[in-house]
Every structure is written in C-alpha cells, then in structure tokens.
N, C-alpha and C. Protein backbone atom coordinates (compact mmCIF):
# COMPACT_ATOMS: atom_id res chain seq x y z
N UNK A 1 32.89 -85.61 246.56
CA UNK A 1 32.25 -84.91 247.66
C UNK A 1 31.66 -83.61 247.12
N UNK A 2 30.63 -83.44 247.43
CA UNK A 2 29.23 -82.60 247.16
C UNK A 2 28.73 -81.58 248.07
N UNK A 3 27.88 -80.77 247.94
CA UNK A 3 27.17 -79.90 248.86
C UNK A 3 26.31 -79.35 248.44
N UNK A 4 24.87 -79.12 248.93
CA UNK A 4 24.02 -78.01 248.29
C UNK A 4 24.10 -77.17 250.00
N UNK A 5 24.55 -75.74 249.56
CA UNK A 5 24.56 -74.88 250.51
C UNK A 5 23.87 -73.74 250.49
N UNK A 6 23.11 -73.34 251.92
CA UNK A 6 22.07 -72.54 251.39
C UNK A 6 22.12 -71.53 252.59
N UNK A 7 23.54 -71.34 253.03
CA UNK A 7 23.92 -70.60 253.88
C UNK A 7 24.98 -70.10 254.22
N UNK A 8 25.95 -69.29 254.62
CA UNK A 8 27.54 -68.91 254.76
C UNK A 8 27.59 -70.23 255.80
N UNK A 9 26.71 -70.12 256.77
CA UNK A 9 27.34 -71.79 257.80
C UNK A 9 27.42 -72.78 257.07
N UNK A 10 26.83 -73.43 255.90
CA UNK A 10 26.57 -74.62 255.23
C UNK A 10 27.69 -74.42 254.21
N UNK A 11 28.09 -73.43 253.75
CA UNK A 11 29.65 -73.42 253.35
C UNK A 11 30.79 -73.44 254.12
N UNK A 12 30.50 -73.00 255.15
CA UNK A 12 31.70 -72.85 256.47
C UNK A 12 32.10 -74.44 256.62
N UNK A 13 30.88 -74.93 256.74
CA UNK A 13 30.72 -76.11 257.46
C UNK A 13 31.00 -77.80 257.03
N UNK A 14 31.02 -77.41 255.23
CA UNK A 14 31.16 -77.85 254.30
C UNK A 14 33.03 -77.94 254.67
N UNK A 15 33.21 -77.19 254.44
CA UNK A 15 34.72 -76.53 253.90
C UNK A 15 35.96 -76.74 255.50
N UNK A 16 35.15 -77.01 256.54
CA UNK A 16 35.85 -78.00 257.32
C UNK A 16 35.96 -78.86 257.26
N UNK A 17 34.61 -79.54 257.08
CA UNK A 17 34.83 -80.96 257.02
C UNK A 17 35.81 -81.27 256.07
N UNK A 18 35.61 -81.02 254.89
CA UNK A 18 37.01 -81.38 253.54
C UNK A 18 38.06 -81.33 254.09
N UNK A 19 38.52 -80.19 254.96
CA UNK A 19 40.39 -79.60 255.37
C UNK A 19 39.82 -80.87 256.50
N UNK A 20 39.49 -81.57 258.16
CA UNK A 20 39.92 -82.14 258.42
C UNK A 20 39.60 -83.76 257.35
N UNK A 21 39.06 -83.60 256.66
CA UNK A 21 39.15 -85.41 255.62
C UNK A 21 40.54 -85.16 255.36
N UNK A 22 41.18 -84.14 254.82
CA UNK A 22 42.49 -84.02 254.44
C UNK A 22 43.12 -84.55 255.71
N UNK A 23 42.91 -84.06 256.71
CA UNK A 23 44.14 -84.03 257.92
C UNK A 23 44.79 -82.92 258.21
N UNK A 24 44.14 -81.85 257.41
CA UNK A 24 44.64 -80.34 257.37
C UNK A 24 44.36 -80.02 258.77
N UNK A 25 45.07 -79.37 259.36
CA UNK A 25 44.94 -78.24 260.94
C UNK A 25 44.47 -76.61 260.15
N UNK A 26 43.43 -75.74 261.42
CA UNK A 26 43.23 -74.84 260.67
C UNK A 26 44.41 -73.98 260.65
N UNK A 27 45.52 -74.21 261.00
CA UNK A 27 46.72 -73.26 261.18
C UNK A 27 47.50 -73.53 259.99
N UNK A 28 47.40 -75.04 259.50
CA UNK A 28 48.01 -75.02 258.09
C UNK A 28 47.37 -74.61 256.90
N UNK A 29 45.90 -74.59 257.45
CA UNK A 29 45.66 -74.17 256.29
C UNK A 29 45.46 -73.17 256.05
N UNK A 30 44.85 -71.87 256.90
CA UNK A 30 45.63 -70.71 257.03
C UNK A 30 46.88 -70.23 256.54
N UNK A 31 47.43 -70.71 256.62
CA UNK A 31 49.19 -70.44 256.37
C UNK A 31 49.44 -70.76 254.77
N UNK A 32 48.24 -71.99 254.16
CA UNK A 32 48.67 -72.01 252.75
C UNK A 32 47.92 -71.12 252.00
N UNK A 33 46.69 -70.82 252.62
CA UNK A 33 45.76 -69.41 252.48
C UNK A 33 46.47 -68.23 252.49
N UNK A 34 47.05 -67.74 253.13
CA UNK A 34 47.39 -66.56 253.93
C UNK A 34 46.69 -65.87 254.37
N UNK A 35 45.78 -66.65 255.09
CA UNK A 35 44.63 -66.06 256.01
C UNK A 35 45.14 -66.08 257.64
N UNK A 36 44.55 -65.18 258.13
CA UNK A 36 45.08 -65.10 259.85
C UNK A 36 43.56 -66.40 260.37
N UNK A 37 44.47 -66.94 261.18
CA UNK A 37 44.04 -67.92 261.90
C UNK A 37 42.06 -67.84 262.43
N UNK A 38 42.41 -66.01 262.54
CA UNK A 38 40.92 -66.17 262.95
C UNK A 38 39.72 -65.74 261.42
N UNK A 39 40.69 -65.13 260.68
CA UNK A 39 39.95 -65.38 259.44
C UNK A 39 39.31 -66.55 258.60
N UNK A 40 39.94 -68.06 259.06
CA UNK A 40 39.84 -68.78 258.54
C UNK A 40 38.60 -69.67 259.90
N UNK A 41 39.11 -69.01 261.17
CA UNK A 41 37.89 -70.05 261.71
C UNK A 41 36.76 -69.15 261.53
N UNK A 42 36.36 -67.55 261.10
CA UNK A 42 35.25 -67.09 260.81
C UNK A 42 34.47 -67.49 259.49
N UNK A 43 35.38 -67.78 258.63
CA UNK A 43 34.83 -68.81 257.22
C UNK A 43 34.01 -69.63 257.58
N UNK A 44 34.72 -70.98 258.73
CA UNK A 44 34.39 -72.02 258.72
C UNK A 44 33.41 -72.19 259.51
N UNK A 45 32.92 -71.10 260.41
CA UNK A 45 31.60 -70.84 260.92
C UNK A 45 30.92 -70.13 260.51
N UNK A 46 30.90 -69.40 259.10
CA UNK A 46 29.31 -68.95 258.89
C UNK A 46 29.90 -67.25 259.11
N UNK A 47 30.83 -67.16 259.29
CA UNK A 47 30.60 -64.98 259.28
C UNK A 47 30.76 -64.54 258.30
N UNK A 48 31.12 -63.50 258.16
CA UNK A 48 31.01 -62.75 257.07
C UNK A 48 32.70 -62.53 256.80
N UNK A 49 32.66 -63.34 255.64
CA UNK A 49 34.13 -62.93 254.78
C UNK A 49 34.03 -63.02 253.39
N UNK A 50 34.39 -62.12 252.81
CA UNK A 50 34.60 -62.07 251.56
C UNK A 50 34.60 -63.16 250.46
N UNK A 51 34.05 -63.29 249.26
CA UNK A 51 33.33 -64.63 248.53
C UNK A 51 34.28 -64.46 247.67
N UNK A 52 35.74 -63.57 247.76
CA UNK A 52 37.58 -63.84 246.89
C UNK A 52 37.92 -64.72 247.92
N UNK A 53 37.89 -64.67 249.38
CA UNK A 53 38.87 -65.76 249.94
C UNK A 53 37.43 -67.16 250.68
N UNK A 54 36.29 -67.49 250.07
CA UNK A 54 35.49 -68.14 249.99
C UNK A 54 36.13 -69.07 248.95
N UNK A 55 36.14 -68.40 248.07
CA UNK A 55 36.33 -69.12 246.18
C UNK A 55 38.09 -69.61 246.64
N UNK A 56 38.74 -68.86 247.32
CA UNK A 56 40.37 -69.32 247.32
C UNK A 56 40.20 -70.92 248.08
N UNK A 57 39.49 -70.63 249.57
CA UNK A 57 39.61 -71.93 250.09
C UNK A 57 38.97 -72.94 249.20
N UNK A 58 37.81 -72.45 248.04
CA UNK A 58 37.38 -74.26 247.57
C UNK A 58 38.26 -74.27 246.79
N UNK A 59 39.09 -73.58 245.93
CA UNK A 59 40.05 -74.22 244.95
C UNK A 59 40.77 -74.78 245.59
N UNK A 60 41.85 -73.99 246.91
CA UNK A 60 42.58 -74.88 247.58
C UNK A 60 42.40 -76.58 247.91
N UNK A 61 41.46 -76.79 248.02
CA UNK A 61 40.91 -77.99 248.19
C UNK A 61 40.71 -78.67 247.47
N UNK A 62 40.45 -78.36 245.48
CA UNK A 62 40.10 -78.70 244.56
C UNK A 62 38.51 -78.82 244.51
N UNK A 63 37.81 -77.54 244.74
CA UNK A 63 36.01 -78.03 245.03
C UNK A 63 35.92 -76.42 243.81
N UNK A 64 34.94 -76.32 243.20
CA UNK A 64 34.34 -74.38 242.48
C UNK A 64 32.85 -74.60 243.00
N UNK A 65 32.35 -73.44 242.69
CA UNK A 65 30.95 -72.87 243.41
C UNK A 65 30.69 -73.05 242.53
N UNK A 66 29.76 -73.85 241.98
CA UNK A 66 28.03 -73.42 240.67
C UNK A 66 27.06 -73.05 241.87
N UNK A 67 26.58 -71.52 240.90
CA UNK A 67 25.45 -71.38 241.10
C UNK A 67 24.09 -72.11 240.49
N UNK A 68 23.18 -72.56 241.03
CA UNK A 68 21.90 -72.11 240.41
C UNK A 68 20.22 -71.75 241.10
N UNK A 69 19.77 -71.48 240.15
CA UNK A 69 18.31 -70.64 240.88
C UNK A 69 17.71 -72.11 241.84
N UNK A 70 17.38 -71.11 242.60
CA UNK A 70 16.46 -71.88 243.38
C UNK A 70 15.16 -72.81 242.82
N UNK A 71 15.00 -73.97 243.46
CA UNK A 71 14.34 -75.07 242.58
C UNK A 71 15.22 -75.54 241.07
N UNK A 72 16.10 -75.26 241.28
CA UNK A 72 16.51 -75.81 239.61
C UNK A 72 16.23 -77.33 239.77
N UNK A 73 16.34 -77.72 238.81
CA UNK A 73 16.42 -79.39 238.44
C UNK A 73 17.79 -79.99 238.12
N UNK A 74 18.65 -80.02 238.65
CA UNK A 74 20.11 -80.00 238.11
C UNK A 74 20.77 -81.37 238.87
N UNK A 75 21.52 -81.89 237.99
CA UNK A 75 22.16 -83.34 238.29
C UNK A 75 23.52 -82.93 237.98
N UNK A 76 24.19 -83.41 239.65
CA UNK A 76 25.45 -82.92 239.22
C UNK A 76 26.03 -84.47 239.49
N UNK A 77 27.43 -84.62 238.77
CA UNK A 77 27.95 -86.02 238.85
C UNK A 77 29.60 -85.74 239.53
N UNK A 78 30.35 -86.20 239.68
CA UNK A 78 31.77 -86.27 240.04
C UNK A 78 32.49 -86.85 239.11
C-alpha cells in the first residue's frame, strides 16, 4: 500500500485508511502514539500537526515519507 500525497488531508486520509485496514480504533491508536485523542483525529483530517508525530504515525504502521520534486519520474515498487 502506496500514496502520492499532495496535501496534509491526502496524508490524513491516507493514514486512516491503513489504522482502520488494521482494525485499529482511533483511541488505540492514540494510546500507542501517545497522542490525545483529538490530536490524532486532527492528523487524520488534514490540520496542522507537527511532521515528528506525522513521521511517528507512518512508522507505527510500518509506511516512511520519500520525498520528491514535483514531476519527478519515479517508480516506486513494494
């Protein structure tokens, strides 16, 4: 599982869907975060939180951020 995101919502949005494929609740996953409940549903919609507990939830999940420039040509595989 993949994403090209080109927005804090398109990461938010991303990064739910994964926690419920898991079966994760946002309260557990919060709790393995140690994020407050509403920190974690402002992630998952697009506000503004910090890109240390951005980077925590994709590891949690097993996902990392590559950057690259806009228009790149880049083939990513799994």
């Amino acid at each position: 599982m993949w994403t090209n995101a080109y927005s804090y919502e398109d990461i938010g949005e991303f990064l739910r869907e994964a926690r419920r494929e898991r079966g994760i609740t946002q309260v557990e996953m919060a709790k393995k975060l140690g994020f407050s409940s509403v920190t974690l549903s402002a992630l998952e919609t697009g506000k503004n939180v910090s890109a240390v507990k951005v980077d925590r939830y994709l590891q949690q999940l097993g996902f990392r951020m590559v950057i690259v420039p806009k228009g790149a040509d880049v083939k990513v595989t799994e």
